[in-house]
C-alpha atoms as a PDB file:
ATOM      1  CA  UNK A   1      -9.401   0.185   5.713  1.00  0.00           C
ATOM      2  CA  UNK A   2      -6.506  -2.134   4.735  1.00  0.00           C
ATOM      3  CA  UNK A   3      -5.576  -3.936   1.604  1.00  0.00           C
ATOM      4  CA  UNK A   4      -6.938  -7.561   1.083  1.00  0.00           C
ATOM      5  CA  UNK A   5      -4.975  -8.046  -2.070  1.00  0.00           C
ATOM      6  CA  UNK A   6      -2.086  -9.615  -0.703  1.00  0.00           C
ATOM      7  CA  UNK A   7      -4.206 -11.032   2.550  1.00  0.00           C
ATOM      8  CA  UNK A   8      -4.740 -14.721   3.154  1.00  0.00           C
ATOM      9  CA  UNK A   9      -6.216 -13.633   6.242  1.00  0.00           C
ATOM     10  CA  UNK A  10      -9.933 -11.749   7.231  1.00  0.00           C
ATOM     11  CA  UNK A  11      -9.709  -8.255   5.800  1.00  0.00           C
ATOM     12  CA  UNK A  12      -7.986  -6.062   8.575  1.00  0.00           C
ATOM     13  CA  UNK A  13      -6.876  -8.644  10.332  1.00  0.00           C
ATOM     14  CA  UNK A  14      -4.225  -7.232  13.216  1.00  0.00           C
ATOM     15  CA  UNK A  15      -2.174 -10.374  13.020  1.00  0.00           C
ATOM     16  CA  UNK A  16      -2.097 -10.604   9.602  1.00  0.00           C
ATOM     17  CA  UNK A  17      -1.212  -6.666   9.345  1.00  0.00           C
ATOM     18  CA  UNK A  18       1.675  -7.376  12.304  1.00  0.00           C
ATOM     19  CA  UNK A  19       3.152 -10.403  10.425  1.00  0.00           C
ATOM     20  CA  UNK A  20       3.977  -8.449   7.463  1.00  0.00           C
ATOM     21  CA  UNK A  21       4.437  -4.652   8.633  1.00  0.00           C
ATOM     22  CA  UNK A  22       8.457  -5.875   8.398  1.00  0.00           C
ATOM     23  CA  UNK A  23       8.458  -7.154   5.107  1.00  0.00           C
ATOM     24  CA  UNK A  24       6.052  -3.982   3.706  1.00  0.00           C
ATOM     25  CA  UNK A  25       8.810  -1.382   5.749  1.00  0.00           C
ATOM     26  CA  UNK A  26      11.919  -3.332   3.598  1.00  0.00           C
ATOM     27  CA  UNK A  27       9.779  -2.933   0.618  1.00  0.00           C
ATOM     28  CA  UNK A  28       8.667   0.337   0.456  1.00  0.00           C
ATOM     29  CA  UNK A  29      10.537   2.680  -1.777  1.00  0.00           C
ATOM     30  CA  UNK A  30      12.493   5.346  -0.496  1.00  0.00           C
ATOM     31  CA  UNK A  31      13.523   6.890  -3.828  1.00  0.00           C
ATOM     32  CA  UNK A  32       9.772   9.131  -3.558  1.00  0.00           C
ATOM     33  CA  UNK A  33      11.161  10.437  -0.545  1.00  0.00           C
ATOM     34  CA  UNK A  34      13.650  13.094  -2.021  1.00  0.00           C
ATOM     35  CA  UNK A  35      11.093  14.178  -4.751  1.00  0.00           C
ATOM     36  CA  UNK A  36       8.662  14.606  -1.892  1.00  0.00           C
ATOM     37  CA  UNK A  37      10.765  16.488   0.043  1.00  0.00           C
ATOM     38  CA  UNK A  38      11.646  18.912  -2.407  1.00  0.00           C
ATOM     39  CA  UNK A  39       7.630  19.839  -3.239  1.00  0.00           C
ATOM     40  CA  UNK A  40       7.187  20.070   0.638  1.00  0.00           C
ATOM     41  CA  UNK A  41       9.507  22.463   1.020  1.00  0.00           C
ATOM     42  CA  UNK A  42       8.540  23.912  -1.992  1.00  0.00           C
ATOM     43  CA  UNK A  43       4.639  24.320  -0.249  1.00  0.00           C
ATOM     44  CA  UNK A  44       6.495  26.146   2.389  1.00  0.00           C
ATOM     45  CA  UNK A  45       6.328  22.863   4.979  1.00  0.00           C
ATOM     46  CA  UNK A  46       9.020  20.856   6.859  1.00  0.00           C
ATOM     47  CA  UNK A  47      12.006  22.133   8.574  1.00  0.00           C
ATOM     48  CA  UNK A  48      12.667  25.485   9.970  1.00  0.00           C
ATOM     49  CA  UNK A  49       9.073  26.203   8.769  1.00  0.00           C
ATOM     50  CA  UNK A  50       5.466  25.296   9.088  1.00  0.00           C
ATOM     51  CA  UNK A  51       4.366  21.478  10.335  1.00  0.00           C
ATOM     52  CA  UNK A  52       3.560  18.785   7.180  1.00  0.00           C
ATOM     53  CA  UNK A  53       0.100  18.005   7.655  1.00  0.00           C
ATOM     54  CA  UNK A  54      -0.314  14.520   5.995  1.00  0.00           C
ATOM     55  CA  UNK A  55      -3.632  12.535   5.952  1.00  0.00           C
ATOM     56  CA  UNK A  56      -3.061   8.698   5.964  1.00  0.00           C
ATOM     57  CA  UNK A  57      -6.091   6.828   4.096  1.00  0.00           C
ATOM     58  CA  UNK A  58      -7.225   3.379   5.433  1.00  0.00           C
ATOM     59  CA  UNK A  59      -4.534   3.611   8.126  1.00  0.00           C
ATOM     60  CA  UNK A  60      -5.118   0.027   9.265  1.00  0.00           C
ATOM     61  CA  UNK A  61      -2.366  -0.320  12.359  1.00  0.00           C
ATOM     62  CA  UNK A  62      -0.713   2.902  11.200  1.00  0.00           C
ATOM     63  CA  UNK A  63       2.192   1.145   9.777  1.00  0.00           C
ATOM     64  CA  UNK A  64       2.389   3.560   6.600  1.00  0.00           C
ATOM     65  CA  UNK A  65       3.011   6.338   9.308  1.00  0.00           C
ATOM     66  CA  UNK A  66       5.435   4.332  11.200  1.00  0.00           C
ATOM     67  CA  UNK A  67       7.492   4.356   8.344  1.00  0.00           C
ATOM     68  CA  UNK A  68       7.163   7.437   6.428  1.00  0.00           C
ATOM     69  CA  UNK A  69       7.230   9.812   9.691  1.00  0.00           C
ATOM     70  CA  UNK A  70      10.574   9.148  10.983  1.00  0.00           C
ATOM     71  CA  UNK A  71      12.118   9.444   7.119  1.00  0.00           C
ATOM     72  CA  UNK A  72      11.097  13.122   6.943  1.00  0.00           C
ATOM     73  CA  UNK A  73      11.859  15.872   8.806  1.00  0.00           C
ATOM     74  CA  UNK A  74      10.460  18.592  10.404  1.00  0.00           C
ATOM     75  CA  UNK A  75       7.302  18.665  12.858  1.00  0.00           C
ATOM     76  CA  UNK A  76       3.991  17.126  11.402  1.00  0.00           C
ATOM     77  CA  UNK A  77       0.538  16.583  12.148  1.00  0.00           C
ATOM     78  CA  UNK A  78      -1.263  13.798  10.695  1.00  0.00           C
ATOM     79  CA  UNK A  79      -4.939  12.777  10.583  1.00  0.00           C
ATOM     80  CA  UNK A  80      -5.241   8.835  10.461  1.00  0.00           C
ATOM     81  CA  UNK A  81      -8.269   7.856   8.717  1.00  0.00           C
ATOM     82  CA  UNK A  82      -9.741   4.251   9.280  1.00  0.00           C
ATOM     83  CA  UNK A  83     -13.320   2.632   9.261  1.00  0.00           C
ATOM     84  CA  UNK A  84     -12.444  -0.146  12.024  1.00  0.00           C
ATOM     85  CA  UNK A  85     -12.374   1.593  15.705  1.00  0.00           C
ATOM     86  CA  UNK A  86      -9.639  -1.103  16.788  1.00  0.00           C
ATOM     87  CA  UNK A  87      -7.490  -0.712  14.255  1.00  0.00           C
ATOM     88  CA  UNK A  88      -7.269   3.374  14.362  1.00  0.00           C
ATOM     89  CA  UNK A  89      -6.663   2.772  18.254  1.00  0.00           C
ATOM     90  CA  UNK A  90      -3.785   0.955  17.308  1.00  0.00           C
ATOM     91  CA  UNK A  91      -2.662   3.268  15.625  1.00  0.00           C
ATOM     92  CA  UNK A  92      -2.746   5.991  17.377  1.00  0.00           C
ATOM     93  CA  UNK A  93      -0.960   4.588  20.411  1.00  0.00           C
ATOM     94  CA  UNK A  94       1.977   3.486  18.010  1.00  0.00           C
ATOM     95  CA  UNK A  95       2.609   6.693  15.910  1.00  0.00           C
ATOM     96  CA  UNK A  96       5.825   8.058  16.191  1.00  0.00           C
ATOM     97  CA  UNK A  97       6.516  11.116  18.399  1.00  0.00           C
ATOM     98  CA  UNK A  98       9.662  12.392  16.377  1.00  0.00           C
ATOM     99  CA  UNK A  99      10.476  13.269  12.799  1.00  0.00           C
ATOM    100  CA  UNK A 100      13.692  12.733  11.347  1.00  0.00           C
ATOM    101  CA  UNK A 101      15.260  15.317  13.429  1.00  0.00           C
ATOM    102  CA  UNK A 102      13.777  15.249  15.901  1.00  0.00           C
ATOM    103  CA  UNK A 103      11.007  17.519  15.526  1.00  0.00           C
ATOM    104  CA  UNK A 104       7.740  16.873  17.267  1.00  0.00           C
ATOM    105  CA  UNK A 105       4.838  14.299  15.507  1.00  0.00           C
ATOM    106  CA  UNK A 106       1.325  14.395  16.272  1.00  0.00           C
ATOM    107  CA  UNK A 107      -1.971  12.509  15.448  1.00  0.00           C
ATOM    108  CA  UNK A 108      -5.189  12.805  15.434  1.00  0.00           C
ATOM    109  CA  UNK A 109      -7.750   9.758  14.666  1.00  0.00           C
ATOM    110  CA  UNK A 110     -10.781   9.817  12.596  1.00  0.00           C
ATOM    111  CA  UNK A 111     -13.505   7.048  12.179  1.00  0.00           C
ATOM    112  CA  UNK A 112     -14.456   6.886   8.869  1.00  0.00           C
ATOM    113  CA  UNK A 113     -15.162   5.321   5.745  1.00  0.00           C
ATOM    114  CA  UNK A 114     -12.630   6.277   2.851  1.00  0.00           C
ATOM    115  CA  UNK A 115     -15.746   6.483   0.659  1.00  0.00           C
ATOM    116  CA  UNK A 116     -16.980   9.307   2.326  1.00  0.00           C
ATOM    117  CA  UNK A 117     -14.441  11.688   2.556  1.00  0.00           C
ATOM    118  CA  UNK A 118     -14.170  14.472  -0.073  1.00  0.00           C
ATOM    119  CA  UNK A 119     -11.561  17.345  -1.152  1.00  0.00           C
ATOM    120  CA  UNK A 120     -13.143  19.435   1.861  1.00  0.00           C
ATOM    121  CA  UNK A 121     -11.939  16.680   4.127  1.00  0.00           C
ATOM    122  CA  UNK A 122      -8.645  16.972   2.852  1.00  0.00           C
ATOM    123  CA  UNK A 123      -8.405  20.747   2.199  1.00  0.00           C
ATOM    124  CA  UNK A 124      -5.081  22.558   3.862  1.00  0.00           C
ATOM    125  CA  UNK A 125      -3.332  19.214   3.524  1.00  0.00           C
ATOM    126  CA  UNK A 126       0.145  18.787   1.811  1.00  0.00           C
ATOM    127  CA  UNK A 127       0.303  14.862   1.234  1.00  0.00           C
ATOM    128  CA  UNK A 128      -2.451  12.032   1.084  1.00  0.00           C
ATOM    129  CA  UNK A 129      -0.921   8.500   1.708  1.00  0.00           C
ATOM    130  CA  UNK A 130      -2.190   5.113   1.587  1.00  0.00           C
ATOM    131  CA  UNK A 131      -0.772   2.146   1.680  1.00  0.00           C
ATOM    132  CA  UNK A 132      -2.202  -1.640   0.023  1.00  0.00           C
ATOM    133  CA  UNK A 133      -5.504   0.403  -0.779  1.00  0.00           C
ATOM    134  CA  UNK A 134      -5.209   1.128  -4.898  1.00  0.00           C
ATOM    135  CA  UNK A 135      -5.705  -2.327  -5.744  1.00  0.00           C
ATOM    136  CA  UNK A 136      -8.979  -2.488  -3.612  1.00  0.00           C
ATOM    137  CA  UNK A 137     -10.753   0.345  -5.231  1.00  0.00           C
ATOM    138  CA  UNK A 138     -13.186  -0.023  -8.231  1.00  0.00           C
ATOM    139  CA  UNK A 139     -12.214   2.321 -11.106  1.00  0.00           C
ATOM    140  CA  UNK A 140     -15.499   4.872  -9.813  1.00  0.00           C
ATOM    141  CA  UNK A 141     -13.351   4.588  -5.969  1.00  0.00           C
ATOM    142  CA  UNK A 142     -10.361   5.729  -7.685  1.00  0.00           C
ATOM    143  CA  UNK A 143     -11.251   8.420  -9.640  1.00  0.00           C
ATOM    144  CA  UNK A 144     -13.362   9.703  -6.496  1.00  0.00           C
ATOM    145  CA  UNK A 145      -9.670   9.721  -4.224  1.00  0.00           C
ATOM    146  CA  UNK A 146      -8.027  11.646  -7.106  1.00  0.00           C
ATOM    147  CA  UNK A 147     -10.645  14.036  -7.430  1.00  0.00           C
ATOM    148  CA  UNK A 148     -10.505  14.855  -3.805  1.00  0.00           C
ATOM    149  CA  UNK A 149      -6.831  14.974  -3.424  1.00  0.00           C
ATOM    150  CA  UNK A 150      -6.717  17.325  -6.644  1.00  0.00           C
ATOM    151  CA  UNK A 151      -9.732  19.473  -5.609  1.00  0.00           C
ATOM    152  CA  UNK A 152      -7.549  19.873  -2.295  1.00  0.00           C
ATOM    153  CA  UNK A 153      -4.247  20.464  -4.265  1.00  0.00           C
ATOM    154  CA  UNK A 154      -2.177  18.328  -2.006  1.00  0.00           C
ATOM    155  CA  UNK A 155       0.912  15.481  -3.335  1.00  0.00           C
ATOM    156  CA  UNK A 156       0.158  11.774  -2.800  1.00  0.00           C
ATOM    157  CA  UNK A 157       1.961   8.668  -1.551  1.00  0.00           C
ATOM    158  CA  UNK A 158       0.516   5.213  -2.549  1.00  0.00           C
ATOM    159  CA  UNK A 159       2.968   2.036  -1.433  1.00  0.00           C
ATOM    160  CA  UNK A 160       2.781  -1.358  -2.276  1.00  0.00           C
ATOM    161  CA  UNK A 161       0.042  -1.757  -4.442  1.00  0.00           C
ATOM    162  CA  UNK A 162      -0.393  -5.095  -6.343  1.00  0.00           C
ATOM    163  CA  UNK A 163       0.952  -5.677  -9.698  1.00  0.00           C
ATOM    164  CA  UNK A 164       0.006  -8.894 -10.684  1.00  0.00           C
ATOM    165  CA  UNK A 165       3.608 -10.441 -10.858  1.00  0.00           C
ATOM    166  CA  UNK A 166       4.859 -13.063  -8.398  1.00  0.00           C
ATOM    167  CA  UNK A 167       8.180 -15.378  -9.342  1.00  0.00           C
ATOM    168  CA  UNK A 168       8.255 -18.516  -6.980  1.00  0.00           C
ATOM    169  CA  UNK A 169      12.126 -20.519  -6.945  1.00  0.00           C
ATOM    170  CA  UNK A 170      12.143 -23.462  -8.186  1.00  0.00           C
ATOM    171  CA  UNK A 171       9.366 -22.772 -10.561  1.00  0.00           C
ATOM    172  CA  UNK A 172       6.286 -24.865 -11.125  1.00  0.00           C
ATOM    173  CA  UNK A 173       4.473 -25.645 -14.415  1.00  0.00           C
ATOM    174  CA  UNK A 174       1.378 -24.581 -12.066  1.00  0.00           C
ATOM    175  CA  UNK A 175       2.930 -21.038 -11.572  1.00  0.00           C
ATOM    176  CA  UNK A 176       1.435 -18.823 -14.584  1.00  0.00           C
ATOM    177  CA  UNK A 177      -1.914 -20.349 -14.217  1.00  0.00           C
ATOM    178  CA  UNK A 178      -2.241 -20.087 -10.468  1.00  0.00           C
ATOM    179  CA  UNK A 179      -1.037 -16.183 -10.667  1.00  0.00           C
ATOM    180  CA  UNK A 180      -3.593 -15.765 -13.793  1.00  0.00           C
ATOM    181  CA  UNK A 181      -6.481 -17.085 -11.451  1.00  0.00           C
ATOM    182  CA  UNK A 182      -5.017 -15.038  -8.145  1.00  0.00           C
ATOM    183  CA  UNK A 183      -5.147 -12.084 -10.572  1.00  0.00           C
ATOM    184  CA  UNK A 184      -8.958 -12.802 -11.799  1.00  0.00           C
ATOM    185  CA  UNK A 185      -9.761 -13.021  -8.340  1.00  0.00           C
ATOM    186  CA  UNK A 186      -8.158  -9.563  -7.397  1.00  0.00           C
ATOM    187  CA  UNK A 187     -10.799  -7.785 -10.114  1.00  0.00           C
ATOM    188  CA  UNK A 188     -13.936  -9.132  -8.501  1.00  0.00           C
ATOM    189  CA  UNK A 189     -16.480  -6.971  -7.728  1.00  0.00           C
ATOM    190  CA  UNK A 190     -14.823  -4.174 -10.556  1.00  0.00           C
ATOM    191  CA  UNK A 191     -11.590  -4.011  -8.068  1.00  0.00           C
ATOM    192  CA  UNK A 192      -8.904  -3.044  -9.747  1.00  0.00           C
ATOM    193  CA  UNK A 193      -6.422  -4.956  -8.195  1.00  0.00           C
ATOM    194  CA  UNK A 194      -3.148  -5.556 -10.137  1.00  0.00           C
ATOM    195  CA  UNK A 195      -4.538  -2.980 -12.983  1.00  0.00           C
ATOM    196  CA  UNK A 196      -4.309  -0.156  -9.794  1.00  0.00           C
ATOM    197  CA  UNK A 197      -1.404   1.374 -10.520  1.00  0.00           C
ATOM    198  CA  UNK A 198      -1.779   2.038 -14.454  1.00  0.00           C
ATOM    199  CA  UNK A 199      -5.145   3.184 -13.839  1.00  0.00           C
ATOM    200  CA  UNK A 200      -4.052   5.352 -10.990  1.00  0.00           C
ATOM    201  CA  UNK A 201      -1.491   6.807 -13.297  1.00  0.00           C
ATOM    202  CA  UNK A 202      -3.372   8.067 -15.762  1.00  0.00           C
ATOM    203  CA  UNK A 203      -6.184   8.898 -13.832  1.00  0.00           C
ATOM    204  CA  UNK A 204      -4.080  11.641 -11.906  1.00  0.00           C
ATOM    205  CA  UNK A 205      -2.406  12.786 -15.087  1.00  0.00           C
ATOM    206  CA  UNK A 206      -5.587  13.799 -16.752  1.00  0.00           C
ATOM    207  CA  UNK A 207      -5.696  15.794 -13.524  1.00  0.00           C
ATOM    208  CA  UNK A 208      -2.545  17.707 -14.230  1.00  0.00           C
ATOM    209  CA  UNK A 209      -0.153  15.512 -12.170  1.00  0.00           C
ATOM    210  CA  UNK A 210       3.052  14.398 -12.462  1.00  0.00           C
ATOM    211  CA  UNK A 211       3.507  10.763 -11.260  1.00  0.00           C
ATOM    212  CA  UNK A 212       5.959   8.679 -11.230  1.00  0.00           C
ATOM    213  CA  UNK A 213       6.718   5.041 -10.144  1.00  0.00           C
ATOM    214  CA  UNK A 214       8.980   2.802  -7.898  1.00  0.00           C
ATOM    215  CA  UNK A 215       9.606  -0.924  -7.405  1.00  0.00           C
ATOM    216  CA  UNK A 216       8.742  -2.246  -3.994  1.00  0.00           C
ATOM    217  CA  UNK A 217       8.865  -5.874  -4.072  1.00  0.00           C
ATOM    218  CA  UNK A 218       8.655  -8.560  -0.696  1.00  0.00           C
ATOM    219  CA  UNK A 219      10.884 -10.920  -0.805  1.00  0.00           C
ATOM    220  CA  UNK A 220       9.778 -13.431   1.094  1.00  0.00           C
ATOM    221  CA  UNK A 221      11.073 -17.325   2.415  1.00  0.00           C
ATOM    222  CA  UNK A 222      12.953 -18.931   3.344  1.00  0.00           C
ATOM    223  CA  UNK A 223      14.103 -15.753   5.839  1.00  0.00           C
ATOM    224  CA  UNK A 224      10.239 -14.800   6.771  1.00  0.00           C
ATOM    225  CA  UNK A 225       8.736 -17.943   6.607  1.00  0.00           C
ATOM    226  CA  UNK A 226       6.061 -17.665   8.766  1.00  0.00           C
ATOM    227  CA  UNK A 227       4.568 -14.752   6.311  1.00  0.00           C
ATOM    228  CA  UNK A 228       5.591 -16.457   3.591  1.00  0.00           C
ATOM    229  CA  UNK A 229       3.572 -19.937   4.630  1.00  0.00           C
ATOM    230  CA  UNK A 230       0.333 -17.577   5.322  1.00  0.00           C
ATOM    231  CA  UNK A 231       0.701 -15.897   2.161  1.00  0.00           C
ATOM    232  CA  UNK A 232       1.024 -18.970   0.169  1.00  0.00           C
ATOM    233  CA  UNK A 233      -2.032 -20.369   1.948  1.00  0.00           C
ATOM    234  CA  UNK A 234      -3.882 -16.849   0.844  1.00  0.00           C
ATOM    235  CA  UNK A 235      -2.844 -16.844  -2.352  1.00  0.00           C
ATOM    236  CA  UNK A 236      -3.347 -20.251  -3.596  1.00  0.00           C
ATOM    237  CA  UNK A 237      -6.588 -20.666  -1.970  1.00  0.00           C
ATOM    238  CA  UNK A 238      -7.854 -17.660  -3.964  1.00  0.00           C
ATOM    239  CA  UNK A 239      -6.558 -18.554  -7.315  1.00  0.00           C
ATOM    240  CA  UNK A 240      -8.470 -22.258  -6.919  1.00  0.00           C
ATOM    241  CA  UNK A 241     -11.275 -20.416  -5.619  1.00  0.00           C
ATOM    242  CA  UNK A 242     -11.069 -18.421  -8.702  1.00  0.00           C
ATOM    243  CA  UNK A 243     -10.137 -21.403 -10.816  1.00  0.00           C
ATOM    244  CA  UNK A 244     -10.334 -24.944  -9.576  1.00  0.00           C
ATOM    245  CA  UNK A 245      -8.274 -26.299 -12.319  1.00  0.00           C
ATOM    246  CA  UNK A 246      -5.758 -23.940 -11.796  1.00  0.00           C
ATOM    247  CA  UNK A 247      -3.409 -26.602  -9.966  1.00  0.00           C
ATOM    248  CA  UNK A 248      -2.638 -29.994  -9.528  1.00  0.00           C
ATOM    249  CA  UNK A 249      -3.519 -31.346  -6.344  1.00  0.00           C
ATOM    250  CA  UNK A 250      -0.785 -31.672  -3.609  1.00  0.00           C
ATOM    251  CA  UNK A 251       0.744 -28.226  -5.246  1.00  0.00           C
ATOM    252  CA  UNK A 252       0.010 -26.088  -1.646  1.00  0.00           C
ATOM    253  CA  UNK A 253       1.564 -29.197   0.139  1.00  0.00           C
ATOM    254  CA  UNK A 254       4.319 -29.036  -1.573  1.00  0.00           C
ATOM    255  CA  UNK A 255       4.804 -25.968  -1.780  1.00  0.00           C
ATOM    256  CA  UNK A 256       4.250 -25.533   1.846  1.00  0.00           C
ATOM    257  CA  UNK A 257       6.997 -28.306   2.500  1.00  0.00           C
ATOM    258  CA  UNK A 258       9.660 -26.848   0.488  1.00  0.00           C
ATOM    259  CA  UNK A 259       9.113 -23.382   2.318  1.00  0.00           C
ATOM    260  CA  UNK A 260       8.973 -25.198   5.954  1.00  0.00           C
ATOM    261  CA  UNK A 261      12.674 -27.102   4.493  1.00  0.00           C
ATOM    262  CA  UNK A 262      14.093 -23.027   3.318  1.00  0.00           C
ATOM    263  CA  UNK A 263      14.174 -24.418  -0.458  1.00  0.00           C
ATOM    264  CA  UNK A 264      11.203 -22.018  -1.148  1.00  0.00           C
ATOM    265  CA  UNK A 265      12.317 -18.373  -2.584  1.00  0.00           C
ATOM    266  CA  UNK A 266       9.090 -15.829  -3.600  1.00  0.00           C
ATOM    267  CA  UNK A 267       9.045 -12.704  -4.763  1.00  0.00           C
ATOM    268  CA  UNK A 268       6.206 -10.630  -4.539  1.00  0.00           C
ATOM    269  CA  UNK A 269       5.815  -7.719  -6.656  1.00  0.00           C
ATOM    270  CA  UNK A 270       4.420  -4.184  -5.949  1.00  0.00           C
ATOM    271  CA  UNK A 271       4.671  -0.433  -6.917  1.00  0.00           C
ATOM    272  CA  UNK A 272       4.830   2.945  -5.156  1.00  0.00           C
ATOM    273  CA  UNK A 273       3.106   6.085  -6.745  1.00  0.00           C
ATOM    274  CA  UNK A 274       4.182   9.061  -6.196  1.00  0.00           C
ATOM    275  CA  UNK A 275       1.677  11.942  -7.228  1.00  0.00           C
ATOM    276  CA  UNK A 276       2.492  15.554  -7.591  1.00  0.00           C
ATOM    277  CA  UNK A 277       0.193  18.584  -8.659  1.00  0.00           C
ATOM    278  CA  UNK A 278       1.880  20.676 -11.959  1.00  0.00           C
ATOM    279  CA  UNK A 279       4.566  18.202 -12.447  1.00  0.00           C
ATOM    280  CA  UNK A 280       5.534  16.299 -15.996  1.00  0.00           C
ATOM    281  CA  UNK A 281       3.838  13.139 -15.829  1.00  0.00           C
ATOM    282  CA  UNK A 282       5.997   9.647 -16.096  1.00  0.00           C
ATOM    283  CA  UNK A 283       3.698   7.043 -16.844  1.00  0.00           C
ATOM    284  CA  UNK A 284       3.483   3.635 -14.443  1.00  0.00           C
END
C-alpha cells in the first residue's frame, strides 16, 4: 500500500514511486532519528545488543527502508508489509544489506492488506513505520493502526504525510482555491488526508504516547522537473475534479510552461510523526 495523496499517477504506480523516492529521501526528517535511537537502546536493541526488528506498513518499493536502515545502526530484521505482490518483490530485492555500521540487515516479505493486521501481527516489534500512508486512512483506519501498535507496545515512524499546504513561486490568484479543492479531494471517502497528522497526534496520545513532529517538505522545480511537471498534472487535475471552477482555464498550461522554462519554484509540504510509548506528548 502506498500513498495516493501526493500521486498524479495510478495508486502504486512503480514509476511514479521511482520518480519521487529522491525528493521523499531529501525530505524526510532526520531530527526523529536521535530520539529513536535513544528509546531503542533504551528497549535493549541496536548496537552491541539484540537486532531492531522494525515492521514497515504499506512498503510500496521499500523506499522508507532504503532510507531509514542505513541511518541506524546495529543489525535489524524487518518485515515489509504490502498488498501488491510486485511491489513487495521490489522491495525485497532492493533492501539494504548493512546498517549504519555495518551490521547485517535482513527482510522478510509479507502479502497483506494493512487492514488486516492486528497488535498480534506486530507483537515483539520495536518500531512500526510507514511512509505517505496517514493521509490515506479514514479516522476508523487510524485509530485501528494505533491500537495495534500500542497493544504491541512498539515506537512508530510516519514520514511525509500531507498537510494541506503547498506555496507555488510566482504566485497565482488561482493558488488558494486550487489547494482548497486538492484538499477537499484528499477527504473523500472519510480519508483523512491533510487532517492525518493532527488526528494521528492525538489519537496516540490518548494512548499514552509521546509524539512529536518534524517538517519534511519537497521542494520541487525547477531542479526536479520531471516530478515536478507530473505532480502539477496530479494535483491540478484533482482540485478541478473536485472543483471545476477552481481555475481559470490555461492555468495547468501555464503553469506547465513556466516549470518546462525553470521559472516555476513549489514547495510541497509534509510532516513526520514520531510516536513513542510513556513519553510527554508534543502536540502536531
Amino acid at each position: 500500500m502506498s500513498s495516493v495523496s501526493d500521486n498524479p499517477l495510478p495508486a502504486f504506480e512503480p514509476d511514479w514511486l521511482a520518480l519521487r523516492e529522491e525528493t521523499d529521501a531529501d525530505a524526510r526528517a532526520t531530527a526523529p532519528l536521535d530520539p529513536l535511537r535513544v528509546h531503542l537502546a533504551g528497549r535493549g536493541a541496536g548496537p552491541s545488543a539484540r537486532p531492531i526488528r522494525v515492521a514497515d506498513l504499506g512498503c510500496g518499493t521499500g523506499s522508507q527502508g532504503r532510507w531509514l536502515a542505513p541511518k541506524l545502526s546495529g543489525a535489524q530484521k524487518w518485515v515489509l508489509y504490502d498488498i501488491d505482490p510486485g511491489l513487495l518483490s521490489l522491495a525485497g530485492v532492493r533492501m539494504p544489506a548493512r546498517a549504519a555500521d555495518g551490521s547485517p540487515v535482513s527482510a522478510r516479505m509479507c502479502l497483506r492488506d494493512l487492514g488486516s493486521i492486528t497488535a498480534p501481527d506486530l507483537a515483539g516489534f520495536d518500531l512500526v513505520t510507514a511512509s505517505a500512508l496517514l493521509d490515506l486512512l479514514t479516522r476508523e483506519e487510524l485509530e485501528a493502526v494505533a491500537g495495534a501498535v500500542a497493544e504491541a507496545g512498539c515506537a512508530a515512524l510516519f514520514t511525509l504525510s500531507v498537510v494541506g499546504r503547498v506555496e507555488l513561486f510566482p504566485s497565482d490568484p488561482d493558488d488558494p482555491a486550487l489547494a482548497k479543492a486538492f484538499n477537499e479531494h484528499q477527504r473523500r471517502a472519510d480519508r483523512l488526508g491533510p487532517d492525518a497528522v493532527g488526528a494521528a497526534g492525538e489519537v496516540f496520545a490518548e494512548l499514552g504516547y509521546g509524539t512529536s513532529s518534524f517538517p519534511s517538505p519537497w521542494r520541487l522545480c525547477p531542479e526536479r522537473i520531471p516530478l515536478t511537471t507530473a505532480w502539477l498534472r496530479g494535483w491540478v487535475g484533482a482540485a478541478l475534479e473536485q472543483d471545476p471552477q477552481a481555475a481559470a482555464t490555461g492555468y495547468l498550461e501555464r503553469r506547465l510552461g513556466e516549470c518546462e522554462r525553470g521559472e516555476l519554484g513549489v514547495v510541497v509540504h509534509h510532516t513526520d510523526l514520531l510516536v513513542i510509548p510513556g513519553e510527554s506528548a508534543e502536540r502536531p
